[in-house]
C-alpha atoms as a PDB file:
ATOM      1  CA  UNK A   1      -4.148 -24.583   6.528  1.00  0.00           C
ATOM      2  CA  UNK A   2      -3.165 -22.184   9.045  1.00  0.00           C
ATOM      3  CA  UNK A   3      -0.035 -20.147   9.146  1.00  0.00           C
ATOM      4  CA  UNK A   4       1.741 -19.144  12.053  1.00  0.00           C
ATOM      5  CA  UNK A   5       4.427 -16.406  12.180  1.00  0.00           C
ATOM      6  CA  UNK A   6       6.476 -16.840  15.327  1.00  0.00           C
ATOM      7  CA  UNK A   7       8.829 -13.519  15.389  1.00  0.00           C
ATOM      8  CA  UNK A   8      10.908 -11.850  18.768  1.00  0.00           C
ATOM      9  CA  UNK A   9       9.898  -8.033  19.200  1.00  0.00           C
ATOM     10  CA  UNK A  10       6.868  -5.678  18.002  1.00  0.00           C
ATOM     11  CA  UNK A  11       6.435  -3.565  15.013  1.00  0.00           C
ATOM     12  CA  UNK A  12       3.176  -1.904  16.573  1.00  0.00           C
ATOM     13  CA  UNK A  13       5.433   0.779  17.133  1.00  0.00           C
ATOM     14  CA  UNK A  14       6.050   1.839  13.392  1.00  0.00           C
ATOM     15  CA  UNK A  15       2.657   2.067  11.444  1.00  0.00           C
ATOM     16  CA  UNK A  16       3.931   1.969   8.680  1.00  0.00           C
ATOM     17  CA  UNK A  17       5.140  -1.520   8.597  1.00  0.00           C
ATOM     18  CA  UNK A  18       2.142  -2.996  10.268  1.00  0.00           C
ATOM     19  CA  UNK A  19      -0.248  -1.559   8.037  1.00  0.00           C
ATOM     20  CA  UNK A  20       1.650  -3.309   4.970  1.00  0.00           C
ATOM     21  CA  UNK A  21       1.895  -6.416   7.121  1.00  0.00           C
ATOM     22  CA  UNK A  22      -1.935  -6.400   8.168  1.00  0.00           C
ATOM     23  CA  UNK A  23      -2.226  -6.069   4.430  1.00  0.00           C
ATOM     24  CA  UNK A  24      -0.924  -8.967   2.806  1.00  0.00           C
ATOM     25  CA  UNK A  25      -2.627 -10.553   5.932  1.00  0.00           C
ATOM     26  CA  UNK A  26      -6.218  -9.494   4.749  1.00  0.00           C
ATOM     27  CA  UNK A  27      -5.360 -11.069   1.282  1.00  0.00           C
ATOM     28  CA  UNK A  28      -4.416 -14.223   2.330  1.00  0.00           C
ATOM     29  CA  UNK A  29      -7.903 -15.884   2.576  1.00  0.00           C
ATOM     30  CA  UNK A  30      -6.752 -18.466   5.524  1.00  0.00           C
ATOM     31  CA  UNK A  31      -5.834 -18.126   9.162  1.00  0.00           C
ATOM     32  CA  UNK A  32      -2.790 -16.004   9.867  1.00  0.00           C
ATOM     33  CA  UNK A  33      -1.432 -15.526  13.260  1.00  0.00           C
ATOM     34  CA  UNK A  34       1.220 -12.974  13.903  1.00  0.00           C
ATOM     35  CA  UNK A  35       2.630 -13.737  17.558  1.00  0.00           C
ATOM     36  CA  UNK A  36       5.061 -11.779  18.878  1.00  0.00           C
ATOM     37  CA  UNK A  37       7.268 -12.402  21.626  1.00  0.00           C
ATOM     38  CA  UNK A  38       9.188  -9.818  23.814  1.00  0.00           C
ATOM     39  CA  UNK A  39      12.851  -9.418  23.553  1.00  0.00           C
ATOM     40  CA  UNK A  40      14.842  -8.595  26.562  1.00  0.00           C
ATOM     41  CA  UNK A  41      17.875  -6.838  27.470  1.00  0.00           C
ATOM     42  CA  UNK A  42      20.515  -9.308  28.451  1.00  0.00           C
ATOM     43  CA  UNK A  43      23.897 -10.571  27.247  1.00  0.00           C
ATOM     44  CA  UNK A  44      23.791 -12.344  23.991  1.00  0.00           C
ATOM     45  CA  UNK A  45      23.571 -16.143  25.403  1.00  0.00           C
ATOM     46  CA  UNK A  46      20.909 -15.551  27.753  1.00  0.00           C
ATOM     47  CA  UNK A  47      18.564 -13.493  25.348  1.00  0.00           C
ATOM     48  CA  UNK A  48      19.264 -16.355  22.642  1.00  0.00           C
ATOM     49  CA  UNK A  49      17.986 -18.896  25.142  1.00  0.00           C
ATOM     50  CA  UNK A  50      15.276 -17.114  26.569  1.00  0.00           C
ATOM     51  CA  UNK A  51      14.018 -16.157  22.996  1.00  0.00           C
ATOM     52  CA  UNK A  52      14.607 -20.171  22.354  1.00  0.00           C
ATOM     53  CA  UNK A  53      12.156 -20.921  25.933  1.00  0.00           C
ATOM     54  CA  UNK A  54       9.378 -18.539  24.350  1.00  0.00           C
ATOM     55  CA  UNK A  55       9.334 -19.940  20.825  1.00  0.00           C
ATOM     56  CA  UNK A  56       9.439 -23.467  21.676  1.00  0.00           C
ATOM     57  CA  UNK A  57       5.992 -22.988  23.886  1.00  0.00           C
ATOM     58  CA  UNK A  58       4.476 -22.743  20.734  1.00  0.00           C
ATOM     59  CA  UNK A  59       5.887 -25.477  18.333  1.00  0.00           C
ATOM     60  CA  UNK A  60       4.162 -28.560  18.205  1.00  0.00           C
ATOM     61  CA  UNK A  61       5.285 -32.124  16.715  1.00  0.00           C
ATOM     62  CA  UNK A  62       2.476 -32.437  14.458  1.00  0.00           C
ATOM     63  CA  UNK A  63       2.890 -28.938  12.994  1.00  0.00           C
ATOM     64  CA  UNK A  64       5.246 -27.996  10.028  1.00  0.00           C
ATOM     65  CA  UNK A  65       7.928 -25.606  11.467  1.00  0.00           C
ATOM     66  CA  UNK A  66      10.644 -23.384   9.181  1.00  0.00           C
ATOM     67  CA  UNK A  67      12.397 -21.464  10.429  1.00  0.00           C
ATOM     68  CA  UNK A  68      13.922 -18.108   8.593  1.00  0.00           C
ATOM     69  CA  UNK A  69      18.139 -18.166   8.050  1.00  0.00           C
ATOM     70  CA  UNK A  70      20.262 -16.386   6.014  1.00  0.00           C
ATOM     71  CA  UNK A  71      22.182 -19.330   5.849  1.00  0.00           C
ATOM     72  CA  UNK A  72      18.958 -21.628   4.766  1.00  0.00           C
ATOM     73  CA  UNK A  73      18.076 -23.064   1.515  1.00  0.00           C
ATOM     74  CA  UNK A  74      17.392 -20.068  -1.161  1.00  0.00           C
ATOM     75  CA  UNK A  75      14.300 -21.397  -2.828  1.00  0.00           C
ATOM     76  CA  UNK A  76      12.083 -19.423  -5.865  1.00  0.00           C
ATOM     77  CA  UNK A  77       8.317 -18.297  -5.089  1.00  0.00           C
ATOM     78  CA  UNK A  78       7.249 -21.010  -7.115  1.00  0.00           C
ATOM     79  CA  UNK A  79       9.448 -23.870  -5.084  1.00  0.00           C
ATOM     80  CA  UNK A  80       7.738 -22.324  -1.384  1.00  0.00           C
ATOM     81  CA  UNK A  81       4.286 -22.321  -3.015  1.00  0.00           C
ATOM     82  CA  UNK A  82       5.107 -26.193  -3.722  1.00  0.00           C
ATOM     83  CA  UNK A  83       6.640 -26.624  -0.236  1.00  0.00           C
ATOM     84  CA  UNK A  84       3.690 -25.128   1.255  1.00  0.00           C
ATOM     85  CA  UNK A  85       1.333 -27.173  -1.269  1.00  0.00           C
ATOM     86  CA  UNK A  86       3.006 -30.134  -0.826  1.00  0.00           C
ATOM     87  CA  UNK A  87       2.739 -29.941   2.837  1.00  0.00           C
ATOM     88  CA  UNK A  88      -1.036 -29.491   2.718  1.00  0.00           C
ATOM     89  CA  UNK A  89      -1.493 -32.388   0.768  1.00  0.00           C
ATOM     90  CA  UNK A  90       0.884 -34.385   3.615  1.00  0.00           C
ATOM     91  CA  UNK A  91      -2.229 -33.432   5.759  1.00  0.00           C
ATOM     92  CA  UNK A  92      -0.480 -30.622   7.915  1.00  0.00           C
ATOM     93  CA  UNK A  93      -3.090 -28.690   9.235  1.00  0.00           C
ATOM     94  CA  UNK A  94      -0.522 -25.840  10.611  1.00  0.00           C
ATOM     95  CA  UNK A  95       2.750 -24.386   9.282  1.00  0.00           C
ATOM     96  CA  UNK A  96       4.759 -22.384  11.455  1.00  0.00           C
ATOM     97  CA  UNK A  97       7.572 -19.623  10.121  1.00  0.00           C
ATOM     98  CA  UNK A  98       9.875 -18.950  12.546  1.00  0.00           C
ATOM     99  CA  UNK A  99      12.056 -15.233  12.464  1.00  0.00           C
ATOM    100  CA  UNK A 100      14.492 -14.662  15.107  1.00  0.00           C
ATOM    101  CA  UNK A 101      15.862 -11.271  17.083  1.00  0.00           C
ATOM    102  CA  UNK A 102      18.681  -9.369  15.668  1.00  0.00           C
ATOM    103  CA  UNK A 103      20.800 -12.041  17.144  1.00  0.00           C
ATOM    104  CA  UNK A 104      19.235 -14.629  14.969  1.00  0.00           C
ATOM    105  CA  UNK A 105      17.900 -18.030  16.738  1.00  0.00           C
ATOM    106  CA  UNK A 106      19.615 -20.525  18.916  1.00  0.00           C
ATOM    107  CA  UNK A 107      21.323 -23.563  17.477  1.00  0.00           C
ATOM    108  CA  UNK A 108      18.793 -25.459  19.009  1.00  0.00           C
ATOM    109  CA  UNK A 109      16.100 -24.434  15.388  1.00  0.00           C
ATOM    110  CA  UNK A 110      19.013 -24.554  12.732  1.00  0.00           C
ATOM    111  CA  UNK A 111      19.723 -28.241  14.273  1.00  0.00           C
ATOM    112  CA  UNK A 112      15.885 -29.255  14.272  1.00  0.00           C
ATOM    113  CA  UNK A 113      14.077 -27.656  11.555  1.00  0.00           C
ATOM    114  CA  UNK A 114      13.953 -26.946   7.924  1.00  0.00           C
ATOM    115  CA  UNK A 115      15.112 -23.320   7.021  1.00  0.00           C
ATOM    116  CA  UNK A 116      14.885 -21.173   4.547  1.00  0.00           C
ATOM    117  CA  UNK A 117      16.370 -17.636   3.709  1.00  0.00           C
ATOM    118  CA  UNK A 118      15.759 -14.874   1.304  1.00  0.00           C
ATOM    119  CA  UNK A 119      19.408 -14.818   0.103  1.00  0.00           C
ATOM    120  CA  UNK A 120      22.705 -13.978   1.806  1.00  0.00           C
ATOM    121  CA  UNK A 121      22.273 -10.295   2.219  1.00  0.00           C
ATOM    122  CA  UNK A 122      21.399  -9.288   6.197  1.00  0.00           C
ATOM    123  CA  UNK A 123      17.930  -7.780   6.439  1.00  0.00           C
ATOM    124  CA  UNK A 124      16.083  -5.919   8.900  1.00  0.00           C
ATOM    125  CA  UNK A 125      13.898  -7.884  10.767  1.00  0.00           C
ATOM    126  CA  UNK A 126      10.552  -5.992  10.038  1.00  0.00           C
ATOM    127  CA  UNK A 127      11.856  -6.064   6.467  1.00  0.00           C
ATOM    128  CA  UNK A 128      11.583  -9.573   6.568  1.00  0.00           C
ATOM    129  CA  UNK A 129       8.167  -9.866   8.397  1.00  0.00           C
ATOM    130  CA  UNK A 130       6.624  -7.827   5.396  1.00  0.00           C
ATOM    131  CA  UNK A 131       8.762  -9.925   2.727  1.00  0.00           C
ATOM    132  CA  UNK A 132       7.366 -13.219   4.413  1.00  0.00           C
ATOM    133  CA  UNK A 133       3.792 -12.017   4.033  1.00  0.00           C
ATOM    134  CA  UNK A 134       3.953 -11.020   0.460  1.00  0.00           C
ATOM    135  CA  UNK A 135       5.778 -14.360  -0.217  1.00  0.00           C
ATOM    136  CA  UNK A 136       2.845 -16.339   1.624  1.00  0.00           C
ATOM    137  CA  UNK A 137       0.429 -14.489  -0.093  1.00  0.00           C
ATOM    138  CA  UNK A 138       1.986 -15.200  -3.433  1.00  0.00           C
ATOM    139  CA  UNK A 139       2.764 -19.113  -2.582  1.00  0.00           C
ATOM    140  CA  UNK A 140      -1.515 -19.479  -1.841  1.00  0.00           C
ATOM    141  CA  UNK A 141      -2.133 -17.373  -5.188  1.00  0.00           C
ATOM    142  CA  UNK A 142       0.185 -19.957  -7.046  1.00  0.00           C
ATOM    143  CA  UNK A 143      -1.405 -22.605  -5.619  1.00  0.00           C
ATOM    144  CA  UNK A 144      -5.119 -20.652  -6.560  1.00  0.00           C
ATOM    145  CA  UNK A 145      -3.897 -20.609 -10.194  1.00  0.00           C
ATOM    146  CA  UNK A 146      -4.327 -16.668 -10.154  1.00  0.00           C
ATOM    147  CA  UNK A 147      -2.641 -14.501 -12.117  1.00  0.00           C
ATOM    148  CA  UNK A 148      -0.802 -12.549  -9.208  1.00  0.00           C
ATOM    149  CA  UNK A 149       2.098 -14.639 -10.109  1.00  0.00           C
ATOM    150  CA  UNK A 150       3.564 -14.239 -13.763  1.00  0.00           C
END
């Protein structure tokens, strides 16, 4: 299965965070695609929609698509690792994580696809990128049977 990680905005820029990210991305023995879209400088409305124009180019129909809300279902490491097992088993060949700007996503993604969050606090957005990984990484080594998860 491949993963997709759609997020708005670059951590390039801070080392520190991509190296952990690139990382948990080496672990994972399967297809991981970090895309990042730009963010641009307008008033709240317009950026949400143009962020909503540049994410939508990339989800398709037959793919599995969550998208990341701190208003989403709080689920364990063991219930995503089913979720994502479950889904491979459904015969999804792509699952695609969704993570918004600082201004969160459009209604448009709450209102059409399953979400999930990683409780109620507010975290930064690269924060989240690098919890996502570890959390993917951990669902696959569930899956695996490995002892990464006790």
């Amino acid at each position: 299965m491949q993963v997709d990680i759609l997020c708005i905005g670059s951590i390039k820029n801070n080392l520190n965070f991509f190296d952990i990210c690139n990382q948990y991305k080496n672990r994972v023995k399967r297809k991981i695609n970090i895309i990042e879209l730009k963010t641009l400088n307008l008033p709240k409305e317009k950026k949400l929609i143009s962020e909503k124009n540049q994410l939508v180019k990339f989800l398709k129909d037959y793919d599995y698509t969550i998208i990341l809300d701190r208003n989403g279902r709080a689920i364990s490491s063991e219930e995503f690792s089913k979720e994502i097992e479950n889904k491979m088993i459904n015969g999804y060949r792509k699952i695609c994580f969704v993570i918004g700007s600082d201004l969160g996503l459009d209604n448009y993604f709450v209102s059409n696809y399953d979400s999930i969050s990683f409780g109620k606090q507010t975290w930064p957005h690269l924060l989240i990128r690098i919890m996502l990984m570890e959390q993917i990484y951990r669902a696959f080594e569930i899956i695996k049977g490995s002892n990464y998860h006790k």
